[in-house]
N, C-alpha and C. Protein backbone atom coordinates (compact mmCIF):
# COMPACT_ATOMS: atom_id res chain seq x y z
N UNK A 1 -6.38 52.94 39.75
CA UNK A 1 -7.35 53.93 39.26
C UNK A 1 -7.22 55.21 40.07
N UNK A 2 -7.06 56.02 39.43
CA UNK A 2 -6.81 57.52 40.35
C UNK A 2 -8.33 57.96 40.59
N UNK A 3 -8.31 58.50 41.64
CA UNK A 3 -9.67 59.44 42.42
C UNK A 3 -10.44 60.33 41.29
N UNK A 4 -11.66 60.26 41.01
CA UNK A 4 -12.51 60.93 40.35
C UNK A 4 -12.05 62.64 40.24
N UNK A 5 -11.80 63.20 41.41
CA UNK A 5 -11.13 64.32 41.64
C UNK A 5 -9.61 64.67 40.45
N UNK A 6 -8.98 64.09 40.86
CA UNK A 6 -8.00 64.19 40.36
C UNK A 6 -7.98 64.03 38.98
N UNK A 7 -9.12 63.19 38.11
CA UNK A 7 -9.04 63.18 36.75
C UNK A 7 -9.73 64.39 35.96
N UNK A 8 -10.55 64.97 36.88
CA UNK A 8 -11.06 66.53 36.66
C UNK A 8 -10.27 67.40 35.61
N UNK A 9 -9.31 67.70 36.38
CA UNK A 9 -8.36 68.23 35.06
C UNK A 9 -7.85 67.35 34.12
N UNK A 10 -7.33 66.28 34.17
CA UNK A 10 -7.66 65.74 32.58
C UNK A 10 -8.69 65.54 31.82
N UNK A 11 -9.95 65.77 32.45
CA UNK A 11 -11.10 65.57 31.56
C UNK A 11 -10.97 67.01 30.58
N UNK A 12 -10.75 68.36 31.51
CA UNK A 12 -10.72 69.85 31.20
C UNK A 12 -9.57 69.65 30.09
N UNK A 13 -8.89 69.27 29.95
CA UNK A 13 -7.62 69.43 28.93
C UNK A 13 -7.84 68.79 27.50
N UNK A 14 -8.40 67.67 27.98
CA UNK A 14 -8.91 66.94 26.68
C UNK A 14 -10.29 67.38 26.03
N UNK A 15 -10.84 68.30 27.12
CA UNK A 15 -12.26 68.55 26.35
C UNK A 15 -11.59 70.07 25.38
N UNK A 16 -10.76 70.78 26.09
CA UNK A 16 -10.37 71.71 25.27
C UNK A 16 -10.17 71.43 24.03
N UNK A 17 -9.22 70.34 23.88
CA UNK A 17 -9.06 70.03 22.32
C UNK A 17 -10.19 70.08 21.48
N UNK A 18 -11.12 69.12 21.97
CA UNK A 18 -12.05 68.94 21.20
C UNK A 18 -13.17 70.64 20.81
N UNK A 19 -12.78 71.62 21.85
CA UNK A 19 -13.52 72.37 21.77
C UNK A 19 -12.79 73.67 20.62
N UNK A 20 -11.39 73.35 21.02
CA UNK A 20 -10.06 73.58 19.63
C UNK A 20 -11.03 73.44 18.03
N UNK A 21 -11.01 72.00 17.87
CA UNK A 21 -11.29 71.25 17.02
C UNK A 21 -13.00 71.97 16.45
N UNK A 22 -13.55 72.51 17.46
CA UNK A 22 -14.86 73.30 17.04
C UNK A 22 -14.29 74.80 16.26
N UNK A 23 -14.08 75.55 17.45
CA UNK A 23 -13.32 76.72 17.15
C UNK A 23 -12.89 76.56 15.52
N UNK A 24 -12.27 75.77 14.90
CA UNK A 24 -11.66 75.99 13.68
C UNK A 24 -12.62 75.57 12.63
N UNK A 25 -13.94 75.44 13.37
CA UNK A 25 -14.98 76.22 12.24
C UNK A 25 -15.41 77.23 11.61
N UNK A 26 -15.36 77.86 12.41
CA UNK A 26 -15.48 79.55 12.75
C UNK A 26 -14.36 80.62 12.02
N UNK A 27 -12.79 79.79 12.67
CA UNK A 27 -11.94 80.87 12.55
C UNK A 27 -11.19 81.51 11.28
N UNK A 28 -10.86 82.43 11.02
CA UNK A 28 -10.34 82.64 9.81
C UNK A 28 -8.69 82.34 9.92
N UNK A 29 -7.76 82.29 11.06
CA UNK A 29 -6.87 81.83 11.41
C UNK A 29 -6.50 80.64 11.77
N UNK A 30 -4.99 80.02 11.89
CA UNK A 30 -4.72 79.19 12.81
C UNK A 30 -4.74 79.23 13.89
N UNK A 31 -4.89 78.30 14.81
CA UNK A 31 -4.96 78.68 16.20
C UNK A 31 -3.35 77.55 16.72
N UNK A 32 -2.82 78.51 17.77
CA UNK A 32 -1.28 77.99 18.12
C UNK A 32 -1.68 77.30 18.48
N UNK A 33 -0.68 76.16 17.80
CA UNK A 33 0.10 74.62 18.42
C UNK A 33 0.27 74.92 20.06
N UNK A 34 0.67 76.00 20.55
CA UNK A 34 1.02 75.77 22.08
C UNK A 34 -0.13 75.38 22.65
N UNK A 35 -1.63 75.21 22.39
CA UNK A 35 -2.65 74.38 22.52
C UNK A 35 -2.35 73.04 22.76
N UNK A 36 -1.52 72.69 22.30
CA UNK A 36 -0.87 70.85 22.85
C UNK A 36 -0.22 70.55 23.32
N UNK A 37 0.55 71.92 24.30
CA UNK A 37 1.45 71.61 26.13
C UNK A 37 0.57 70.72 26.82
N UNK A 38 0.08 71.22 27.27
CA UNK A 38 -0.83 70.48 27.92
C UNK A 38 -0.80 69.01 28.06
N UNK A 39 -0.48 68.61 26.89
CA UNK A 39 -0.17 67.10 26.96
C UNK A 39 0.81 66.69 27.82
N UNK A 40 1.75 67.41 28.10
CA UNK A 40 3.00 66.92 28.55
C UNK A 40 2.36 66.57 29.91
N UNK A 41 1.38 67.03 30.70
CA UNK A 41 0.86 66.85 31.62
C UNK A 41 0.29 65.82 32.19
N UNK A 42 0.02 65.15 30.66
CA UNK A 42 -0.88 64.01 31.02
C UNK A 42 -0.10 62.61 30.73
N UNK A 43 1.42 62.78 30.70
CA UNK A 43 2.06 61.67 30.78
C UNK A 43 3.11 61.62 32.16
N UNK A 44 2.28 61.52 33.11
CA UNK A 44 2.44 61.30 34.58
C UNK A 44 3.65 60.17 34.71
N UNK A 45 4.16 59.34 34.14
CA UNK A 45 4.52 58.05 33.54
C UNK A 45 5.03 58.15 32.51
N UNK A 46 6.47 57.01 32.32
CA UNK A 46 6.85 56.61 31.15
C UNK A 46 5.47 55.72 30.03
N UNK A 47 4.83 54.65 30.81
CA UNK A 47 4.39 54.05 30.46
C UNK A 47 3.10 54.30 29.26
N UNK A 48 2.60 55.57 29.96
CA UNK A 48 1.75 56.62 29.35
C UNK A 48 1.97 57.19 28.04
N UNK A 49 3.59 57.60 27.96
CA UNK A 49 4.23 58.21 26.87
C UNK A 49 4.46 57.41 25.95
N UNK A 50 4.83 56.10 26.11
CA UNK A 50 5.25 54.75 25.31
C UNK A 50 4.10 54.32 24.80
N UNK A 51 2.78 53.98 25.22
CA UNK A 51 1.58 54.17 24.85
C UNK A 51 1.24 55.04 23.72
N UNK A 52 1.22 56.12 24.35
CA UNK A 52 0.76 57.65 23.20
C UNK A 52 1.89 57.40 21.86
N UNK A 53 3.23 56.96 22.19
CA UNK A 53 4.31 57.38 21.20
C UNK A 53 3.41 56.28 19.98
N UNK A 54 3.82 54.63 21.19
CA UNK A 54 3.33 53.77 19.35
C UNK A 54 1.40 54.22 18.86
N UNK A 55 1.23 54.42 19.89
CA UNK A 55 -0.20 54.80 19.01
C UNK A 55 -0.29 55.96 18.01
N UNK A 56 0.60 56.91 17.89
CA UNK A 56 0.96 57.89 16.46
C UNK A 56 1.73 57.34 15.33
N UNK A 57 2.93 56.33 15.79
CA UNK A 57 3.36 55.61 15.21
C UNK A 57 2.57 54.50 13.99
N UNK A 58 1.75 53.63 14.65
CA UNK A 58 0.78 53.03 13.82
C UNK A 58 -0.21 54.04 13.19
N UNK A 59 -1.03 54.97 13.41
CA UNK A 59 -1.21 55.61 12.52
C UNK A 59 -0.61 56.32 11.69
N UNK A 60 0.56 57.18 11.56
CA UNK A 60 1.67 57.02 10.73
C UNK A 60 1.57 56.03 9.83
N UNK A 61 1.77 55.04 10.23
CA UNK A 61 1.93 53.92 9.46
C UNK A 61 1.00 53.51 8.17
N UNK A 62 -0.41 53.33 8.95
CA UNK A 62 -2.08 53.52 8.28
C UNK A 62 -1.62 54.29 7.27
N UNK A 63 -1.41 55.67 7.67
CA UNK A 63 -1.29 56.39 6.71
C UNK A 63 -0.77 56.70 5.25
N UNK A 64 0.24 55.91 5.46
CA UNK A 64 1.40 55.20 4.40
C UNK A 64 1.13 53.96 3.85
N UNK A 65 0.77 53.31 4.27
CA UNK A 65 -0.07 52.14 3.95
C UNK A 65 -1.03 52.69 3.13
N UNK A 66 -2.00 53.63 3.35
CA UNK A 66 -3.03 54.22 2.58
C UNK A 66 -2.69 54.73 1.50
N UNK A 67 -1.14 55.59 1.62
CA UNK A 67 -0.73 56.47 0.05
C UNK A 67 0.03 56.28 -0.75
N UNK A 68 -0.11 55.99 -1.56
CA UNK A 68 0.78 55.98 -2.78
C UNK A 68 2.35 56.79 -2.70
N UNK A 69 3.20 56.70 -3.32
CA UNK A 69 5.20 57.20 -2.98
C UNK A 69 4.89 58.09 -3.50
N UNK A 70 5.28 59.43 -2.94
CA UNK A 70 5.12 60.75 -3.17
C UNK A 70 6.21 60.90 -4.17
N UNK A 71 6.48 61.83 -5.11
CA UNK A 71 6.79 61.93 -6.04
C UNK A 71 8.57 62.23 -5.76
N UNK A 72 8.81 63.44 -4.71
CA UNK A 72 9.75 63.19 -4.49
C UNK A 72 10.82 62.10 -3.39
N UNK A 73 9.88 60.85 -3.33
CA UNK A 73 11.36 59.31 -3.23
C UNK A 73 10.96 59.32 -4.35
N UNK A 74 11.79 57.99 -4.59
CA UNK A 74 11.61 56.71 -5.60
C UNK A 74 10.98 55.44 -4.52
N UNK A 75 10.91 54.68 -5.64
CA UNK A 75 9.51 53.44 -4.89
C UNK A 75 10.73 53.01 -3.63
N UNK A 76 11.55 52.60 -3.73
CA UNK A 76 12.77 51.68 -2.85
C UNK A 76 12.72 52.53 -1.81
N UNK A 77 13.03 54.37 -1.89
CA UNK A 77 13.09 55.15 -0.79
C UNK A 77 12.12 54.90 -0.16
N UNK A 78 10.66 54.63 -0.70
CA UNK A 78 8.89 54.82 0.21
C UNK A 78 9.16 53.14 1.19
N UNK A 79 9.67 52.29 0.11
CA UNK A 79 9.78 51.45 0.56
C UNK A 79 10.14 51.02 1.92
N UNK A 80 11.91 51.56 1.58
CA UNK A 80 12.40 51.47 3.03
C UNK A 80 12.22 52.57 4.00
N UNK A 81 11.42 53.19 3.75
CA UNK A 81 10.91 54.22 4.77
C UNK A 81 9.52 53.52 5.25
N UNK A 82 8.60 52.86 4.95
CA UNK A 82 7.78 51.94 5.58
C UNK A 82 8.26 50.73 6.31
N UNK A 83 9.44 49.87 5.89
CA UNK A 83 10.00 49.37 6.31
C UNK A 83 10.84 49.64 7.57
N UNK A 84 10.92 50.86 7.81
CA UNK A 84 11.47 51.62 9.03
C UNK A 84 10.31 51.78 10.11
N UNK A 85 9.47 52.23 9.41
CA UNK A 85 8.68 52.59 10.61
C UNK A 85 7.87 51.09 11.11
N UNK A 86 7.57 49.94 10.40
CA UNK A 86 7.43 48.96 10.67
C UNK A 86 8.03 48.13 11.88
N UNK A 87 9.71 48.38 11.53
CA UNK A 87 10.49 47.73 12.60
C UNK A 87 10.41 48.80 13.60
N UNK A 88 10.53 49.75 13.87
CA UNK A 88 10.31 50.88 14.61
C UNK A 88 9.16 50.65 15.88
N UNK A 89 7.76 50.18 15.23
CA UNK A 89 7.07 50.04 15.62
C UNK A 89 6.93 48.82 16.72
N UNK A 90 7.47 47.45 15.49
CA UNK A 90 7.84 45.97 16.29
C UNK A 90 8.64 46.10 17.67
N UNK A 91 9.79 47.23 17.12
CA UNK A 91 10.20 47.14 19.08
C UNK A 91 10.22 48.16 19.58
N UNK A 92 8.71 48.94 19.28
CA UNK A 92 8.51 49.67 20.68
C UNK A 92 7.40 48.54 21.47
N UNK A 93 6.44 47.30 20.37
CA UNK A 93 5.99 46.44 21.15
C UNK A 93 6.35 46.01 22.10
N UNK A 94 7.52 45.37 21.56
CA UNK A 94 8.09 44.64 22.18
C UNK A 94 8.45 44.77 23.87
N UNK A 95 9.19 46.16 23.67
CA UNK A 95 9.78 47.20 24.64
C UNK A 95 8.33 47.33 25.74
N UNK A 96 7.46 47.10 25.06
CA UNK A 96 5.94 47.58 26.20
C UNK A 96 5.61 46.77 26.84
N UNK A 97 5.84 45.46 26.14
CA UNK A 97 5.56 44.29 26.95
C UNK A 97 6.73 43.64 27.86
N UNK A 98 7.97 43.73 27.10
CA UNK A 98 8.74 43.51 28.03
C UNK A 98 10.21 44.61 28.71
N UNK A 99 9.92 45.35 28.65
CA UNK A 99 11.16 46.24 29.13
C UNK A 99 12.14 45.96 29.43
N UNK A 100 13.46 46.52 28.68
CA UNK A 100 14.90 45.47 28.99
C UNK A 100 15.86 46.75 28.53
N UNK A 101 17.06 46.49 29.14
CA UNK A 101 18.17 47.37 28.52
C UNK A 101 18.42 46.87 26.57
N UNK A 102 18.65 45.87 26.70
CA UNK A 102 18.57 45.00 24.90
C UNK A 102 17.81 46.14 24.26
N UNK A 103 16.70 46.21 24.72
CA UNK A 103 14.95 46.43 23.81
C UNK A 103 15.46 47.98 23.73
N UNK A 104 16.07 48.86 24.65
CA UNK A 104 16.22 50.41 24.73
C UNK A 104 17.56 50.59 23.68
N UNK A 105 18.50 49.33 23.76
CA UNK A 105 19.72 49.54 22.62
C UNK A 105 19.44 49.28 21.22
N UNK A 106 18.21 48.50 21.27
CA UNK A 106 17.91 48.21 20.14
C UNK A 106 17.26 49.65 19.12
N UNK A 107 16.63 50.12 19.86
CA UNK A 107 16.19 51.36 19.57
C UNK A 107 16.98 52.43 19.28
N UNK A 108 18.05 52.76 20.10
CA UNK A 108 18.98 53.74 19.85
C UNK A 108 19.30 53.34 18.53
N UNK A 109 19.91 51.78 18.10
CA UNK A 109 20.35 51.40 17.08
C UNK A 109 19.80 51.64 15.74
N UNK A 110 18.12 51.84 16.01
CA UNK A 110 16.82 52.24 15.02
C UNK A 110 17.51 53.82 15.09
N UNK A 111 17.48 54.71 15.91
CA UNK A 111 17.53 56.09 15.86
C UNK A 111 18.50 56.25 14.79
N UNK A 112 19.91 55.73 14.82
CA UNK A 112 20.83 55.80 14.33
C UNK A 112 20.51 55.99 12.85
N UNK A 113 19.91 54.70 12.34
CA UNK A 113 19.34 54.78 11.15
C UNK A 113 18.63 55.67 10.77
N UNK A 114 17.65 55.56 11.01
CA UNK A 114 16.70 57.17 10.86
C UNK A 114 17.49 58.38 10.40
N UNK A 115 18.58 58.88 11.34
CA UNK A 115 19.01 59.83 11.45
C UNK A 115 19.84 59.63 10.19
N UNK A 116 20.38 58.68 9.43
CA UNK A 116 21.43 58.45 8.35
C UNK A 116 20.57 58.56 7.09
N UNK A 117 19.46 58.26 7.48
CA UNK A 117 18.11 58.28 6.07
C UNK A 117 17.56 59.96 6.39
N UNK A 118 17.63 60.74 6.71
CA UNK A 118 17.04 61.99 6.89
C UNK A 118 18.37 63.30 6.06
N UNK A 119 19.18 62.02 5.47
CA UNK A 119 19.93 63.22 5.44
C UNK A 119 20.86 64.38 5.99
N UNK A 120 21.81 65.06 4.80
CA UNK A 120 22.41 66.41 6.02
C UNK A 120 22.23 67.66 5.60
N UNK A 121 20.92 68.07 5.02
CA UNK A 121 21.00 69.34 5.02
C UNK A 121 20.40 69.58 5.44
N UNK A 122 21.59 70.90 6.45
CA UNK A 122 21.93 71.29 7.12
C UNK A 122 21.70 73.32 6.70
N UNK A 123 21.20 74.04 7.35
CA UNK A 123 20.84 75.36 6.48
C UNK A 123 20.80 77.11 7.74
N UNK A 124 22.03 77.47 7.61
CA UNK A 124 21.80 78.45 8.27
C UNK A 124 20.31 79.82 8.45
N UNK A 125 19.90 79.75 9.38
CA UNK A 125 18.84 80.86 9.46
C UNK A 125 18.73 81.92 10.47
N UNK A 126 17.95 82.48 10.99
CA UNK A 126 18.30 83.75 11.96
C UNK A 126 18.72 83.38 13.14
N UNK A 127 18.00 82.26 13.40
CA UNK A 127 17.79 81.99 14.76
C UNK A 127 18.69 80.56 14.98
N UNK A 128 19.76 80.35 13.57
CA UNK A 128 20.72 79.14 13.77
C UNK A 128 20.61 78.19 13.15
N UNK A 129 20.66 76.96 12.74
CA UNK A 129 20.81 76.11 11.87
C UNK A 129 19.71 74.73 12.52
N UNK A 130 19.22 74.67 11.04
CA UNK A 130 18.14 73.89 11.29
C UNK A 130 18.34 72.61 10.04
N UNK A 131 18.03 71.44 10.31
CA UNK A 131 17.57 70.22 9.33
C UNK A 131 16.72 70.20 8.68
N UNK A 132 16.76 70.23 7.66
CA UNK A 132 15.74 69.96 6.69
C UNK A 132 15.75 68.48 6.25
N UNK A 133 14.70 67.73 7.50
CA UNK A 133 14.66 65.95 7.09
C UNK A 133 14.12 65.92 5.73
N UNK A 134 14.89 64.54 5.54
CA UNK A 134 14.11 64.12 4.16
C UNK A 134 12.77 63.77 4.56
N UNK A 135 12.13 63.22 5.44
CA UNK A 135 10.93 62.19 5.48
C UNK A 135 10.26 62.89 6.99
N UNK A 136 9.07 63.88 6.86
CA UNK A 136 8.22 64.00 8.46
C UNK A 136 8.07 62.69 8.71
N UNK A 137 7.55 61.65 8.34
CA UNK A 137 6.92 60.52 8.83
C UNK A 137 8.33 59.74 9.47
N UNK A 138 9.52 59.65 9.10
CA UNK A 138 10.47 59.54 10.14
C UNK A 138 10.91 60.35 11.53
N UNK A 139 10.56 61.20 10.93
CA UNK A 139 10.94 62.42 11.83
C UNK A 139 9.77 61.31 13.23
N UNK A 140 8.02 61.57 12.56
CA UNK A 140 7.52 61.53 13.60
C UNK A 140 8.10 59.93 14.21
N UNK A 141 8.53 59.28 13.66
CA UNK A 141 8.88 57.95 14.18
C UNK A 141 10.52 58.34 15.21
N UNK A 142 10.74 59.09 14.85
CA UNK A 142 12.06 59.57 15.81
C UNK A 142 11.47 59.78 17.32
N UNK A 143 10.88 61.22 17.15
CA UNK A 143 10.18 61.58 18.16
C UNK A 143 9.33 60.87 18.92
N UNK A 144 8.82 59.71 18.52
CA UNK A 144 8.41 58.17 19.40
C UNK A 144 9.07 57.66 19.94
N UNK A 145 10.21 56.97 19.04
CA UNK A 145 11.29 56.23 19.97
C UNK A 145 11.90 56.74 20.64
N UNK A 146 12.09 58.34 21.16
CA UNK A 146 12.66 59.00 21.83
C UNK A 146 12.18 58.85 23.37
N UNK A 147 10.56 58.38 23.10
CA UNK A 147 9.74 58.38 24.33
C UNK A 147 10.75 57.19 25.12
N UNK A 148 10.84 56.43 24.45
CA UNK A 148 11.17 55.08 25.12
C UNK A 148 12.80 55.22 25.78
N UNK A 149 13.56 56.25 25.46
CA UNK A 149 14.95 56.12 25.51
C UNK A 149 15.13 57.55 26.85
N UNK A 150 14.99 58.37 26.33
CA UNK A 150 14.78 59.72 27.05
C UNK A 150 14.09 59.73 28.14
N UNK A 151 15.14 60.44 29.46
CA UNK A 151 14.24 60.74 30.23
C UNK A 151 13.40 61.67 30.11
N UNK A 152 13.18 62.53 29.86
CA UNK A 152 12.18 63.85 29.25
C UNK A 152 11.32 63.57 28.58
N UNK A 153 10.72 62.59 29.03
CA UNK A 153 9.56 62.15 28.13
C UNK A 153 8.59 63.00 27.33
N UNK A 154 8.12 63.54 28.78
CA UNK A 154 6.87 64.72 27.95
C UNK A 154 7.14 65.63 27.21
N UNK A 155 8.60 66.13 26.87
CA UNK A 155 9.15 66.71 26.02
C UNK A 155 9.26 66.20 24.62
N UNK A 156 9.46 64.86 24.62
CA UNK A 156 9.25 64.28 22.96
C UNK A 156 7.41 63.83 22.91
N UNK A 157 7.17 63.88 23.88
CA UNK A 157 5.39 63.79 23.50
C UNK A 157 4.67 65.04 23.25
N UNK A 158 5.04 65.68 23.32
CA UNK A 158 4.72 67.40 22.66
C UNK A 158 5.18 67.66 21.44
N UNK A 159 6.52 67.20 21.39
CA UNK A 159 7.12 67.54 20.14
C UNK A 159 6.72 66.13 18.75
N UNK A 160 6.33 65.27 19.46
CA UNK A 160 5.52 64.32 18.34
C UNK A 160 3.68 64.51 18.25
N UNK A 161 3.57 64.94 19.44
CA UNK A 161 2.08 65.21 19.14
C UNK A 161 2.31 67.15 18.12
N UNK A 162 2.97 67.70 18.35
CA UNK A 162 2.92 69.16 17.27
C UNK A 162 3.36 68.47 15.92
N UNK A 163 4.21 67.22 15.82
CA UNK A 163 4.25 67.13 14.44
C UNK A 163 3.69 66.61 13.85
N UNK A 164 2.87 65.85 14.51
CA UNK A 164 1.51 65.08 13.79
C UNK A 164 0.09 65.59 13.66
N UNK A 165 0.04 67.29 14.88
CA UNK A 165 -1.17 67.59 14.71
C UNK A 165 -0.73 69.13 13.63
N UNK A 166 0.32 69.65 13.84
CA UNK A 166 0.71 70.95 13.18
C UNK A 166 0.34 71.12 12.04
N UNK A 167 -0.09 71.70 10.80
CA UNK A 167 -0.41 72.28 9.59
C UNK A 167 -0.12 73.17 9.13
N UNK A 168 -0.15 73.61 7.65
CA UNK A 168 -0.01 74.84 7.07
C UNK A 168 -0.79 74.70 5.79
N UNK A 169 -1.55 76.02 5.56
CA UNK A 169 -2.30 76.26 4.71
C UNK A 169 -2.02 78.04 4.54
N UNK A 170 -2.12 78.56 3.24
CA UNK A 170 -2.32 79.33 2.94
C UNK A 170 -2.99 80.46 3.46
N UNK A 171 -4.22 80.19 3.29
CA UNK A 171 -4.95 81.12 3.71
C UNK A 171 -5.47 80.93 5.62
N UNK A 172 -4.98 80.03 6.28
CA UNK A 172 -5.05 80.08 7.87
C UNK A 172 -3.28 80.32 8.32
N UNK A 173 -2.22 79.80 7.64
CA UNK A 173 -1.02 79.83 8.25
C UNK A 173 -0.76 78.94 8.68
N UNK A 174 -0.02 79.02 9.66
CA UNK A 174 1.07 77.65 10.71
C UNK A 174 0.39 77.27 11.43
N UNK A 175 0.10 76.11 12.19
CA UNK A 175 -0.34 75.79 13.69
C UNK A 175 -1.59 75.03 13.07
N UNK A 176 -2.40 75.03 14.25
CA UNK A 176 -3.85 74.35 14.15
C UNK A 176 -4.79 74.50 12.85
N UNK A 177 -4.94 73.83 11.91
CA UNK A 177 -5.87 74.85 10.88
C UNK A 177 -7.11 73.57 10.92
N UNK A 178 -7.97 73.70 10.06
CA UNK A 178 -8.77 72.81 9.36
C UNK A 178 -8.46 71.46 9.32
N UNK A 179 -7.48 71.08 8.68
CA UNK A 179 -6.70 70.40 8.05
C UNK A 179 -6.28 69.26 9.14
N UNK A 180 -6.18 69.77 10.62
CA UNK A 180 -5.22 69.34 11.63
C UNK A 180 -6.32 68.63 12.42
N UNK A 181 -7.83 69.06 12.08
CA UNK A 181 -8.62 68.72 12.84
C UNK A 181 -8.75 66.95 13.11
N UNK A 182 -8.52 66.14 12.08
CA UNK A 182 -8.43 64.28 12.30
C UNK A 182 -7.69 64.11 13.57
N UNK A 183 -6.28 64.85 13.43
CA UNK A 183 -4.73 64.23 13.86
C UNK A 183 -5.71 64.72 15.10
N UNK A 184 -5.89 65.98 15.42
CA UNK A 184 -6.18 66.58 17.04
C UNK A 184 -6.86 65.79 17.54
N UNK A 185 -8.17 65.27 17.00
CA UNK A 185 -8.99 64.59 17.50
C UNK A 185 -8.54 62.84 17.65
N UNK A 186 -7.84 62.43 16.73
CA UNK A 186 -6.99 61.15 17.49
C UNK A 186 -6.32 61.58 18.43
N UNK A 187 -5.58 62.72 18.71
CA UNK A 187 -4.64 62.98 20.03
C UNK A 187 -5.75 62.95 21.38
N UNK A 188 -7.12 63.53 21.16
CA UNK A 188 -8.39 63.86 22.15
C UNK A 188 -8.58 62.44 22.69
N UNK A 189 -8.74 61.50 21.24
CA UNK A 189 -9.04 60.08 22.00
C UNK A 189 -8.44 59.41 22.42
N UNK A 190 -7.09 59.22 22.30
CA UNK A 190 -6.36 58.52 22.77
C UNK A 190 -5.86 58.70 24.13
N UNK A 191 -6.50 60.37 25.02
CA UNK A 191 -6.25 59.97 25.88
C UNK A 191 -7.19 59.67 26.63
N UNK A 192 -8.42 60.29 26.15
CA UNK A 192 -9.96 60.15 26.53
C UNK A 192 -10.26 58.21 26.82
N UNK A 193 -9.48 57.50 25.70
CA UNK A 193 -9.79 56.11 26.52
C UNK A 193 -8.80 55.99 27.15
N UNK A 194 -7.30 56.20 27.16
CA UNK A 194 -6.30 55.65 28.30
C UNK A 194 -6.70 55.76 29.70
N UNK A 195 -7.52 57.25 29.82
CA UNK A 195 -8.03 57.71 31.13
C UNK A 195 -9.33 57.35 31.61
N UNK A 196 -9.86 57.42 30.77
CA UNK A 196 -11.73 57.10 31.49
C UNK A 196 -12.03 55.81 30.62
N UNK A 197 -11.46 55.38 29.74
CA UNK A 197 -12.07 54.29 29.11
C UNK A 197 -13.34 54.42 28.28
N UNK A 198 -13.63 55.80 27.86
CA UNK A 198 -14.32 55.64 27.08
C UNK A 198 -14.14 56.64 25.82
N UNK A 199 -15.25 56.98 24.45
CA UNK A 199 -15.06 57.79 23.48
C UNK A 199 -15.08 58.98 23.59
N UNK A 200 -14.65 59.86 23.06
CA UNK A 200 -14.67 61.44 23.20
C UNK A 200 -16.99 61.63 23.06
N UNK A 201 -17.39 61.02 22.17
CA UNK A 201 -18.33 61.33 21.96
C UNK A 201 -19.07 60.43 23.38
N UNK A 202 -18.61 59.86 23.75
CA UNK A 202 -19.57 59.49 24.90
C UNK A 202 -18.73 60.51 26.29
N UNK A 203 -17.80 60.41 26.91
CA UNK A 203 -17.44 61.59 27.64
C UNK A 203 -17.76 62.64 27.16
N UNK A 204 -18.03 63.38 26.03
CA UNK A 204 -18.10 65.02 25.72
C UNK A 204 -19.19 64.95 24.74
N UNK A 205 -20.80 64.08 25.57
CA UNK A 205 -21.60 64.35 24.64
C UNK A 205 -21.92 65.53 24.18
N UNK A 206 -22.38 66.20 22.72
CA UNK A 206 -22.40 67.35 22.45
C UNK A 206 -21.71 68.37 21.53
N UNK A 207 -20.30 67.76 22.06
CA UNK A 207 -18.87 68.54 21.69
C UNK A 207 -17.98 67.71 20.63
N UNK A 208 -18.55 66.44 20.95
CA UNK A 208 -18.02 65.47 19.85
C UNK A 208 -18.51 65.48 18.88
């Protein structure tokens, strides 16, 4: 258990979000994604990041579970794209409970796939050539298992927490909108119990 002191600033980082998450009552804009650096901070630890990764992962999942095959797959594509993130998920368990070189090859072996289901286009732009995946919800399952393989952890925990909290709407733009407010606030709690063990609404009575 770390010193009361020292969790000070993670309490300040996570209450921001939530105070994010107010703010976009008010605003007529998005408010920048660079609002969720900060995270990288709070994965002190692999163990932390592997945590945070499958817990976006299973919701991901929920999520798909919840919706119906978007129009552009076919049922087999939704299919085996749930089916991906399923096994995806099974061994980052696995990997948490037991940590092994096997469990980290096994994963690369998942990446592989992923990356063969996303497609190759491939599309020159100003600033250089970018992917256009077939599937975000792989994507965000990439950027998980990355936690587990990569040393740079907090670097794929930024870049999976912006793709799960990021939005676009019309009339606010790119970044934080309305819209983003669920995802942010699962990102608030999840670390709000890893760290203090309890709910955003009981740590941040008020604000929750």
């Amino acid at each position: 258990m770390k010193p009361k002191s020292s969790l000070t600033p993670i309490a300040t980082k996570i209450k921001k979000w939530v105070q994010t998450a107010k703010e976009l009552e008010k605003t007529r804009f998005a408010i920048s994604i660079t609002r969720l650096t900060s995270i990288k901070s709070l994965c002190t630890d692999r163990v932390a990041a592997e945590k945070f990764a499958l817990y976006i992962a299973q919701r991901v999942q929920h999520e798909m579970n919840q919706a119906t095959c978007p129009e552009h797959y076919t049922e087999e594509e939704w299919e085996q794209h749930k089916q991906v993130i399923a096994e995806g998920i099974a061994k980052m368990e696995i990997h948490l409970e037991n940590p092994s070189n096997e469990g980290e090859q096994s994963i690369r072996k998942l990446l592989r796939t992923i990356n063969s289901l996303q497609g190759d286009d491939r599309r020159n732009v100003a600033w250089g050539t970018v992917h256009f995946v077939r599937s975000g919800n792989l994507l965000k399952l990439d950027y998980a298992l990355r936690c587990f393989t990569d040393n740079d952890f907090p670097y794929w925990i930024y870049k999976l927490a912006k793709e799960y909290v990021e939005s676009y709407a019309p009339e606010y733009g790119s970044g934080i909108t309305p819209k983003s407010v669920p995802m942010l606030l699962e990102v608030a709690e999840f670390w709000c119990q890893y760290y203090f063990s309890q709910s955003l609404s009981e740590k941040f009575p008020g604000f929750a």
